[in-house]
PDB file of N, CA and C in Angstrom:
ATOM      1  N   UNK A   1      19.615  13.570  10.199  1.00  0.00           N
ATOM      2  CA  UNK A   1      18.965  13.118   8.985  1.00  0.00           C
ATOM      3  C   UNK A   1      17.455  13.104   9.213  1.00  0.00           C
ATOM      4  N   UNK A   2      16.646  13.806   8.247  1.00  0.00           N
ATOM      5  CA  UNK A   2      15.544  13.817   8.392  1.00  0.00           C
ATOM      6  C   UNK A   2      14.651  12.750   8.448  1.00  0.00           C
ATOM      7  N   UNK A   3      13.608  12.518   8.327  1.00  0.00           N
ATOM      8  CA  UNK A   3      12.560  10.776   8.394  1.00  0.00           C
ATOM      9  C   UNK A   3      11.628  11.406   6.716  1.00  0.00           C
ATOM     10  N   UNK A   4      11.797  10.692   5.998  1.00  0.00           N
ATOM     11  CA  UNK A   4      11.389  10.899   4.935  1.00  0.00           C
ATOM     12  C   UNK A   4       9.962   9.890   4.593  1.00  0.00           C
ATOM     13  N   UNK A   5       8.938  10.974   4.397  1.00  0.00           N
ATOM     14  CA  UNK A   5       7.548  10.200   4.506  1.00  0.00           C
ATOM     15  C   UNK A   5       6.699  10.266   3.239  1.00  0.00           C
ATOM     16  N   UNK A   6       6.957  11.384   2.228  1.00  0.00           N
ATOM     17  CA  UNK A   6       6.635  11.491   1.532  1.00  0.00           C
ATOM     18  C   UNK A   6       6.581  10.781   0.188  1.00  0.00           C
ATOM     19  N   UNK A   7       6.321   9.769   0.399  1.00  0.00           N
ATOM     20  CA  UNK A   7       6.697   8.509  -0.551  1.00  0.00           C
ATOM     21  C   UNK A   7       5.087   8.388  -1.389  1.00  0.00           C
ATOM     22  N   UNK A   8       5.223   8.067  -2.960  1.00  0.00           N
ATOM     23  CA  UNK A   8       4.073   8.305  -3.770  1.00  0.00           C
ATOM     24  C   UNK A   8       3.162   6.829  -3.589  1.00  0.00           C
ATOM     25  N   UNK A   9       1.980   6.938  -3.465  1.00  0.00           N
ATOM     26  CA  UNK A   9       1.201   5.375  -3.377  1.00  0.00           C
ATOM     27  C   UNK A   9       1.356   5.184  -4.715  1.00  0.00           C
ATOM     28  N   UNK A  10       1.006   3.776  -4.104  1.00  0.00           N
ATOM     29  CA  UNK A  10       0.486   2.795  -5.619  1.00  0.00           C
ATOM     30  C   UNK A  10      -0.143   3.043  -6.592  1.00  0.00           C
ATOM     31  N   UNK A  11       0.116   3.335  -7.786  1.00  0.00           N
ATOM     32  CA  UNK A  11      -1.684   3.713  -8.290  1.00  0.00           C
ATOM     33  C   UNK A  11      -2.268   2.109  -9.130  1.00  0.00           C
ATOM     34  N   UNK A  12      -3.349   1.996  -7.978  1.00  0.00           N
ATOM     35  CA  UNK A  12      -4.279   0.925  -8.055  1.00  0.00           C
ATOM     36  C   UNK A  12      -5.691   1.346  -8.756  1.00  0.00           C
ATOM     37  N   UNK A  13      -5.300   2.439  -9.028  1.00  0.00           N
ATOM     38  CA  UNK A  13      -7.107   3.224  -9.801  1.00  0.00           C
ATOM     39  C   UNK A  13      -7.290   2.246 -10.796  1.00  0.00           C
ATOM     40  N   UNK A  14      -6.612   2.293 -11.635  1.00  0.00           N
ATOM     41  CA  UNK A  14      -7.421   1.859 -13.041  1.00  0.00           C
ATOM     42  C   UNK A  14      -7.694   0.260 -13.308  1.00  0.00           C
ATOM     43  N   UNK A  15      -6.959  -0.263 -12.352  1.00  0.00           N
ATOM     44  CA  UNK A  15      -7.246  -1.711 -12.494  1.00  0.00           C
ATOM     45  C   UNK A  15      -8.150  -1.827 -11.339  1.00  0.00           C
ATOM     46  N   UNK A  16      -8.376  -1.439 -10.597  1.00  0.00           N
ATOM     47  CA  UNK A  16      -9.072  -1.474  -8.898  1.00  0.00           C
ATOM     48  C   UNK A  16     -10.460  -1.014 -10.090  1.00  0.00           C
ATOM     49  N   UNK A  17     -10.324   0.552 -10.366  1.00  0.00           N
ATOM     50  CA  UNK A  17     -11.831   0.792 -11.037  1.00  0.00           C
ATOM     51  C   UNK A  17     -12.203   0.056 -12.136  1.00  0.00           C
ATOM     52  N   UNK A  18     -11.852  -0.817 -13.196  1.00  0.00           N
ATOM     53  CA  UNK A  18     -12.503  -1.766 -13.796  1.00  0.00           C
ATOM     54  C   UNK A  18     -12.868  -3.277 -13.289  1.00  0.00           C
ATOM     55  N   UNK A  19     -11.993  -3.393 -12.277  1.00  0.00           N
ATOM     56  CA  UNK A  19     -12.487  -4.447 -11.300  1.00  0.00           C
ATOM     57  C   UNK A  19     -13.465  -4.333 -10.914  1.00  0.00           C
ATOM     58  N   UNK A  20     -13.773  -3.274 -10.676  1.00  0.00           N
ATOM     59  CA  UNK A  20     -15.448  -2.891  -9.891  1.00  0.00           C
ATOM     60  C   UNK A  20     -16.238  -2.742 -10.735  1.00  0.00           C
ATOM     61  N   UNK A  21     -16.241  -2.386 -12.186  1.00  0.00           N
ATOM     62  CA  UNK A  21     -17.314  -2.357 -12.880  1.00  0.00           C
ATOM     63  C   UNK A  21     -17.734  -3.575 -13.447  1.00  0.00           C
ATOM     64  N   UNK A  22     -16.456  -4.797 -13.410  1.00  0.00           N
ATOM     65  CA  UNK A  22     -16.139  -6.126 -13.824  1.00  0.00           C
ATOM     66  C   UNK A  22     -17.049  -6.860 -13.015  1.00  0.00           C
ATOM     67  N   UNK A  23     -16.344  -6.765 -11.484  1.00  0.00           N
ATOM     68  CA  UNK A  23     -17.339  -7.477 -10.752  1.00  0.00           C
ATOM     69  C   UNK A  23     -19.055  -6.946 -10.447  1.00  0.00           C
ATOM     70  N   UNK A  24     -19.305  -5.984 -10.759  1.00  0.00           N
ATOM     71  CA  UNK A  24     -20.516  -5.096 -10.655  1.00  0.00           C
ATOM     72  C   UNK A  24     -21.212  -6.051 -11.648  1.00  0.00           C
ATOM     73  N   UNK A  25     -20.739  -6.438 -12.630  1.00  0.00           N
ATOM     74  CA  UNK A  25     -21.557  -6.408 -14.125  1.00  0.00           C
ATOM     75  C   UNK A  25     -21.896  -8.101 -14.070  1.00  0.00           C
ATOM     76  N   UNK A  26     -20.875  -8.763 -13.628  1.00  0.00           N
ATOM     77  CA  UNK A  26     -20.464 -10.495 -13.735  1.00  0.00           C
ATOM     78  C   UNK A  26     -21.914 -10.520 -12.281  1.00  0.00           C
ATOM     79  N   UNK A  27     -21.870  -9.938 -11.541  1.00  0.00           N
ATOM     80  CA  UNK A  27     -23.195  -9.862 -10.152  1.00  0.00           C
ATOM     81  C   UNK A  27     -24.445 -10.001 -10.564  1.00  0.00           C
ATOM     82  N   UNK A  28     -24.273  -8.958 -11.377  1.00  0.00           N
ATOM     83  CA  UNK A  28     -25.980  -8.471 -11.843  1.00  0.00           C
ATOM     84  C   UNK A  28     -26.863  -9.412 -13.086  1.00  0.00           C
ATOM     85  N   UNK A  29     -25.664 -10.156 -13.325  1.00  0.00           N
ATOM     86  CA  UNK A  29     -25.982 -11.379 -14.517  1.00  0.00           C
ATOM     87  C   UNK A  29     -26.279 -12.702 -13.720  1.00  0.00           C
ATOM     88  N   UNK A  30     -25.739 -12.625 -12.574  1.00  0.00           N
ATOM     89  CA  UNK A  30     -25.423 -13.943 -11.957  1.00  0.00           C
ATOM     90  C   UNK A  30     -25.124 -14.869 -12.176  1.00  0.00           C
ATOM     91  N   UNK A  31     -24.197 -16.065 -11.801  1.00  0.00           N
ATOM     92  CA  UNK A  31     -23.482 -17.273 -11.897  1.00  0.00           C
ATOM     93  C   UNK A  31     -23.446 -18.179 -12.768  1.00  0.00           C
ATOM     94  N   UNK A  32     -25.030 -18.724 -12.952  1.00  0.00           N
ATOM     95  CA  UNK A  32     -25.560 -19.969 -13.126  1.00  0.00           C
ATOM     96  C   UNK A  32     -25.007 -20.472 -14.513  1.00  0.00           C
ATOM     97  N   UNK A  33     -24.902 -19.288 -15.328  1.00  0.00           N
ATOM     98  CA  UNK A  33     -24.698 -19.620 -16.912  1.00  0.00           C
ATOM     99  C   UNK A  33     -23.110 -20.161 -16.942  1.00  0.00           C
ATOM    100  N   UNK A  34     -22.603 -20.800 -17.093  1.00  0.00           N
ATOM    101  CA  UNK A  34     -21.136 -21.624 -17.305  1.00  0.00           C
ATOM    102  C   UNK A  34     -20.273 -20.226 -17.682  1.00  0.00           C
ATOM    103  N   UNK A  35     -20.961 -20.042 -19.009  1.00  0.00           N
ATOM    104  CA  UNK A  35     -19.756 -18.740 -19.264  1.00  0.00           C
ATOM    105  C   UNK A  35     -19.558 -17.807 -18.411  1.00  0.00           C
ATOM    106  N   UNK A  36     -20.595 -17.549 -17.881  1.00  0.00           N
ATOM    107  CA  UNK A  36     -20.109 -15.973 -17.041  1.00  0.00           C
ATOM    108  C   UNK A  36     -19.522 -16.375 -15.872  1.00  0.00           C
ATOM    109  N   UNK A  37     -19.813 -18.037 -15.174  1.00  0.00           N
ATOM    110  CA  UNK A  37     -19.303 -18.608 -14.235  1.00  0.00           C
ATOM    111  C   UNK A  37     -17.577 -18.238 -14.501  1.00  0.00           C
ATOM    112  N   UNK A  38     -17.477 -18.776 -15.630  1.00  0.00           N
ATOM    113  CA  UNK A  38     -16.185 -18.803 -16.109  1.00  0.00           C
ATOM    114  C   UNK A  38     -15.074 -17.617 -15.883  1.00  0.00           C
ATOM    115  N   UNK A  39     -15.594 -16.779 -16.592  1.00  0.00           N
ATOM    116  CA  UNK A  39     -15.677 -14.888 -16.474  1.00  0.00           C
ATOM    117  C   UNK A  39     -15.084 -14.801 -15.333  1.00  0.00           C
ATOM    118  N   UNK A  40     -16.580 -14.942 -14.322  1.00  0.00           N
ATOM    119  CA  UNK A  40     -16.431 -13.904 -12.513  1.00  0.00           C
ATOM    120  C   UNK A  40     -15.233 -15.066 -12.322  1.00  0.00           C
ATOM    121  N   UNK A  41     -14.732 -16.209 -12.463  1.00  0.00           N
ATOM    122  CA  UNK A  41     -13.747 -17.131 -11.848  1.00  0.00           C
ATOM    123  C   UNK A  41     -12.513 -16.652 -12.208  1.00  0.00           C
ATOM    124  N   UNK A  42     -12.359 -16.343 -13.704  1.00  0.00           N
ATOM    125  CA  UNK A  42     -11.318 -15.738 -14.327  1.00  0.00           C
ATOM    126  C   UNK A  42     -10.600 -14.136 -13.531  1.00  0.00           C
ATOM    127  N   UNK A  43     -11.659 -13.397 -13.539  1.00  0.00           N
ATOM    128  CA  UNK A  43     -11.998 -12.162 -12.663  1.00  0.00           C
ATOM    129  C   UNK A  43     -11.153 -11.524 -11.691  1.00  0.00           C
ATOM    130  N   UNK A  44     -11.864 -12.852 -10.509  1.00  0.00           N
ATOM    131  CA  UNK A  44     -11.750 -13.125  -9.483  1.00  0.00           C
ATOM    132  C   UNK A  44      -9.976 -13.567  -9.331  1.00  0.00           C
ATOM    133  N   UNK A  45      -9.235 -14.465 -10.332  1.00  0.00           N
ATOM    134  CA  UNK A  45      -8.319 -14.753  -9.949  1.00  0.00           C
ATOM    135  C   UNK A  45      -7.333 -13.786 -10.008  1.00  0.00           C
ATOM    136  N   UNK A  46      -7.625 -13.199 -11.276  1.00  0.00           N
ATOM    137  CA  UNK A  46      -6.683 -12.455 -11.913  1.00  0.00           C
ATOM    138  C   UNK A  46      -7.095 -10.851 -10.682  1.00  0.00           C
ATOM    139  N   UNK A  47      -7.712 -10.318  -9.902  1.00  0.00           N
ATOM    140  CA  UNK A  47      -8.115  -9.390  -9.003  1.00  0.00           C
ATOM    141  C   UNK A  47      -6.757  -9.826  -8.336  1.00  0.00           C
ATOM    142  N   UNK A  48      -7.399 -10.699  -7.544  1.00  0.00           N
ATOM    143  CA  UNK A  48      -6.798 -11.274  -6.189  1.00  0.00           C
ATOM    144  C   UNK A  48      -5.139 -11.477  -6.656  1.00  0.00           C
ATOM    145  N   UNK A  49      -4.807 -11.498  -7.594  1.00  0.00           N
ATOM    146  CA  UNK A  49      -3.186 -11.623  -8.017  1.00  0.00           C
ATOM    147  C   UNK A  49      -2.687 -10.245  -8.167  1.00  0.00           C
ATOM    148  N   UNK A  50      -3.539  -9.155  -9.037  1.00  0.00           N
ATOM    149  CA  UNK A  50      -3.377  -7.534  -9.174  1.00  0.00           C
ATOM    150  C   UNK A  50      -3.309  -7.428  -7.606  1.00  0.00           C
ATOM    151  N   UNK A  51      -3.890  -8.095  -6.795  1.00  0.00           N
ATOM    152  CA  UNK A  51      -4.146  -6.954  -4.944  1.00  0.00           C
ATOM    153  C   UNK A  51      -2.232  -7.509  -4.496  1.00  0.00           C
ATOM    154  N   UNK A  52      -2.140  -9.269  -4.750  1.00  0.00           N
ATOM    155  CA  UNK A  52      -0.970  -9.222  -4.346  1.00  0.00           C
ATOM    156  C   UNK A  52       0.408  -8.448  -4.572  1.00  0.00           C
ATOM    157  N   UNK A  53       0.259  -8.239  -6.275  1.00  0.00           N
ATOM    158  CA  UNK A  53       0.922  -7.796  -6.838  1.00  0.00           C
ATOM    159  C   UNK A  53       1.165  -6.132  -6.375  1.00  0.00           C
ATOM    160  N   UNK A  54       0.463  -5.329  -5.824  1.00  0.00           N
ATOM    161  CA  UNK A  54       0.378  -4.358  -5.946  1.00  0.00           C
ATOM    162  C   UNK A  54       0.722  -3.968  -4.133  1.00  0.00           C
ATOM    163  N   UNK A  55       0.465  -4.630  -2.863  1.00  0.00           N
ATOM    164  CA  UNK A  55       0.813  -4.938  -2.271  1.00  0.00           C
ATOM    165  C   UNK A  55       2.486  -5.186  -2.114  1.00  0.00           C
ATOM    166  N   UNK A  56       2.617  -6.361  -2.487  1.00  0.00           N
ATOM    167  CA  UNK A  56       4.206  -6.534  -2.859  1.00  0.00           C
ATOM    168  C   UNK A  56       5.118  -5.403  -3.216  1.00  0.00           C
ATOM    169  N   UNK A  57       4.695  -5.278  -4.038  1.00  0.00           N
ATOM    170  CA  UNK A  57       5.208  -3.333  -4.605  1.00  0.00           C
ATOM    171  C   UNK A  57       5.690  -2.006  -3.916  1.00  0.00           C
ATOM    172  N   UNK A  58       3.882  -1.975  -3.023  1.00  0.00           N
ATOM    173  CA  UNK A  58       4.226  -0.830  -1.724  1.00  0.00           C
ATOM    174  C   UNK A  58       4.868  -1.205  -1.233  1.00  0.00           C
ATOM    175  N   UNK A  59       4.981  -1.993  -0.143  1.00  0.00           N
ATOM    176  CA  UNK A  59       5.731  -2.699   0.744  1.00  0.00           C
ATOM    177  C   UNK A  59       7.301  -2.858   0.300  1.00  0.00           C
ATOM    178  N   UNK A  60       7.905  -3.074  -0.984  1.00  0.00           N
ATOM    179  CA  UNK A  60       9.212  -3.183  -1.336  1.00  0.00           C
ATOM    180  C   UNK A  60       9.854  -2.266  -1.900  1.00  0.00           C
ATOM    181  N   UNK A  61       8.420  -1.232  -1.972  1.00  0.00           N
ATOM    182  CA  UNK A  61       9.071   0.571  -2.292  1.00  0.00           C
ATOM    183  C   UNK A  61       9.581   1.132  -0.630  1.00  0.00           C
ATOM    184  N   UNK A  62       8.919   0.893   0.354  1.00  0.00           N
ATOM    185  CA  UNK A  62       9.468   0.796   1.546  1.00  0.00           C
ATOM    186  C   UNK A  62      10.515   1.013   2.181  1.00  0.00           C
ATOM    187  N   UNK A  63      11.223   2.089   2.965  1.00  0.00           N
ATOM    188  CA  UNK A  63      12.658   1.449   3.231  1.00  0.00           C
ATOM    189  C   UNK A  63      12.553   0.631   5.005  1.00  0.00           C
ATOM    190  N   UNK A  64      13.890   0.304   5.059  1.00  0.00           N
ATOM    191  CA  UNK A  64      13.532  -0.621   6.106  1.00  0.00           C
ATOM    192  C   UNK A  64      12.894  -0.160   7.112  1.00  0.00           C
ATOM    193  N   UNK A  65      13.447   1.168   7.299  1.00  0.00           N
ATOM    194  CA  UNK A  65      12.990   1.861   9.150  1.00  0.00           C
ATOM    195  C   UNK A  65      11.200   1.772   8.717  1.00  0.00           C
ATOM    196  N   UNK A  66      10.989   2.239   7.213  1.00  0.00           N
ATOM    197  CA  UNK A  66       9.351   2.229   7.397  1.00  0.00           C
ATOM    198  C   UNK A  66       8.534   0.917   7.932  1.00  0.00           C
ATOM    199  N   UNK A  67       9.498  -0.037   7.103  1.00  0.00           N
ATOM    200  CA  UNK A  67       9.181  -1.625   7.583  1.00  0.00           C
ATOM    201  C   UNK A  67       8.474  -1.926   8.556  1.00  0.00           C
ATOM    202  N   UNK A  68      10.314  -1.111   9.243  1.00  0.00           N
ATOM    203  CA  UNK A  68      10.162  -1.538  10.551  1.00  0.00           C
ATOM    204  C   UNK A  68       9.017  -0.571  11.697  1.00  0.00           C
ATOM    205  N   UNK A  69       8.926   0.408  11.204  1.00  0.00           N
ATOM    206  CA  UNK A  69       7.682   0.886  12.302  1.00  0.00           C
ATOM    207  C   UNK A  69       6.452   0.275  11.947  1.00  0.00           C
ATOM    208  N   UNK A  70       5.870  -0.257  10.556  1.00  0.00           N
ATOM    209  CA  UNK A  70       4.778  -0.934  10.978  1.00  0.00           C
ATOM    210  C   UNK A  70       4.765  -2.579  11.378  1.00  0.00           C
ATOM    211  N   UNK A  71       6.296  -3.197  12.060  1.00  0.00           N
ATOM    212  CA  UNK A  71       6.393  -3.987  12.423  1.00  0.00           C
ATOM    213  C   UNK A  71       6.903  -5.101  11.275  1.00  0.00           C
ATOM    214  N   UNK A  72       7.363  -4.932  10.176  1.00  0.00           N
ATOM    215  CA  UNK A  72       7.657  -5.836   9.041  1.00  0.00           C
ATOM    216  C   UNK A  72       8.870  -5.964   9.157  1.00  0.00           C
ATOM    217  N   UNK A  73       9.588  -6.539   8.018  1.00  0.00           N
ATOM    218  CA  UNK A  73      10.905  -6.641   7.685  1.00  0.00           C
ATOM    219  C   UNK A  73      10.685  -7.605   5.980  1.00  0.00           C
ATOM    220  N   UNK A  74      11.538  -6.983   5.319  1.00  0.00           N
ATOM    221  CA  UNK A  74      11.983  -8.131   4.052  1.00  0.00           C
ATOM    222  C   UNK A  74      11.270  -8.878   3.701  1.00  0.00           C
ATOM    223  N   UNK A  75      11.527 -10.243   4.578  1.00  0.00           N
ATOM    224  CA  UNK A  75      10.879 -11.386   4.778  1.00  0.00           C
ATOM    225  C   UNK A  75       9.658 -11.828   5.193  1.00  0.00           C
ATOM    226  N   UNK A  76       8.951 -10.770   5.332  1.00  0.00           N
ATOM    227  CA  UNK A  76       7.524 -10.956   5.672  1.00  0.00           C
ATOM    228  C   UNK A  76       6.737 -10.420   4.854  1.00  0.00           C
ATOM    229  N   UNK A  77       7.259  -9.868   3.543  1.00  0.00           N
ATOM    230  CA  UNK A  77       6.777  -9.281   2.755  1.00  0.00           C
ATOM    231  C   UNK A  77       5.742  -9.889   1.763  1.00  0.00           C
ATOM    232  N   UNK A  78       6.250 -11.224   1.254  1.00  0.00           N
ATOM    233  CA  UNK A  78       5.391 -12.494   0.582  1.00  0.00           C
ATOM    234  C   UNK A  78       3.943 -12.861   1.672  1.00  0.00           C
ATOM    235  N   UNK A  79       4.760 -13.420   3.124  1.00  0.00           N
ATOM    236  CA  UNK A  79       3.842 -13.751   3.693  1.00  0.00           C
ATOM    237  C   UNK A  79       2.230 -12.578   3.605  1.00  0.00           C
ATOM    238  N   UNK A  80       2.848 -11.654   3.770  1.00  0.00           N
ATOM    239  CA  UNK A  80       1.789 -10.150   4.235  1.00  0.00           C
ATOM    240  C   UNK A  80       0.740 -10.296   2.759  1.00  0.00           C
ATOM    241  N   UNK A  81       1.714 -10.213   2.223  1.00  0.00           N
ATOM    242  CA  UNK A  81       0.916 -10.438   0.387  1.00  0.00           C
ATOM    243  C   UNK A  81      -0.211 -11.472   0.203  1.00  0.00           C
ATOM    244  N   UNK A  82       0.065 -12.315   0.470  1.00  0.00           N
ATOM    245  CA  UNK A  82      -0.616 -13.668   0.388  1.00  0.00           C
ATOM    246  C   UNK A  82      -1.837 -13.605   1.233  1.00  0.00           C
ATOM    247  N   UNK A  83      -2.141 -12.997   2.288  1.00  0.00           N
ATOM    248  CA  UNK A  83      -3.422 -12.983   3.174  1.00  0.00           C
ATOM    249  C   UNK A  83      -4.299 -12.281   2.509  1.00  0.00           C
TER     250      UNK A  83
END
């Protein structure tokens, strides 16, 4: 049986590339004003949940042997997410 590697990535483009123009734009205004505070906070959370989310995903498109050569399994899958 062959080792099958050819497995399709994530596609993280379109939310990854408005993230960057998001956080680019919320930078160049800077903080101080409440609303935009609000904004980059909003941003920021909702990013960092898309990275887990998308993470989680690869990793459970995965089969085990792949897991297992970069040292994972199942159950470490949340943990891995979360860092």
């Amino acid at each position: 049986m062959a080792y099958y590697s050819d497995r399709p990535l994530a596609n993280a483009g379109s939310a990854a590339g408005i993230g960057g123009l998001l956080n680019t734009a919320v930078r160049s205004y800077g903080t101080t004003d409440p609303k935009r505070s609000l904004l980059a906070s909003a941003f920021a959370t909702f990013s960092a949940w898309n990275d887990r989310r998308l993470t989680r995903k690869t990793l459970m498109a995965l089969s085990d042997r792949e897991l297992d050569d970069i040292g994972l399994n199942r159950g470490d899958i949340e943990t891995v997410a979360r860092r």
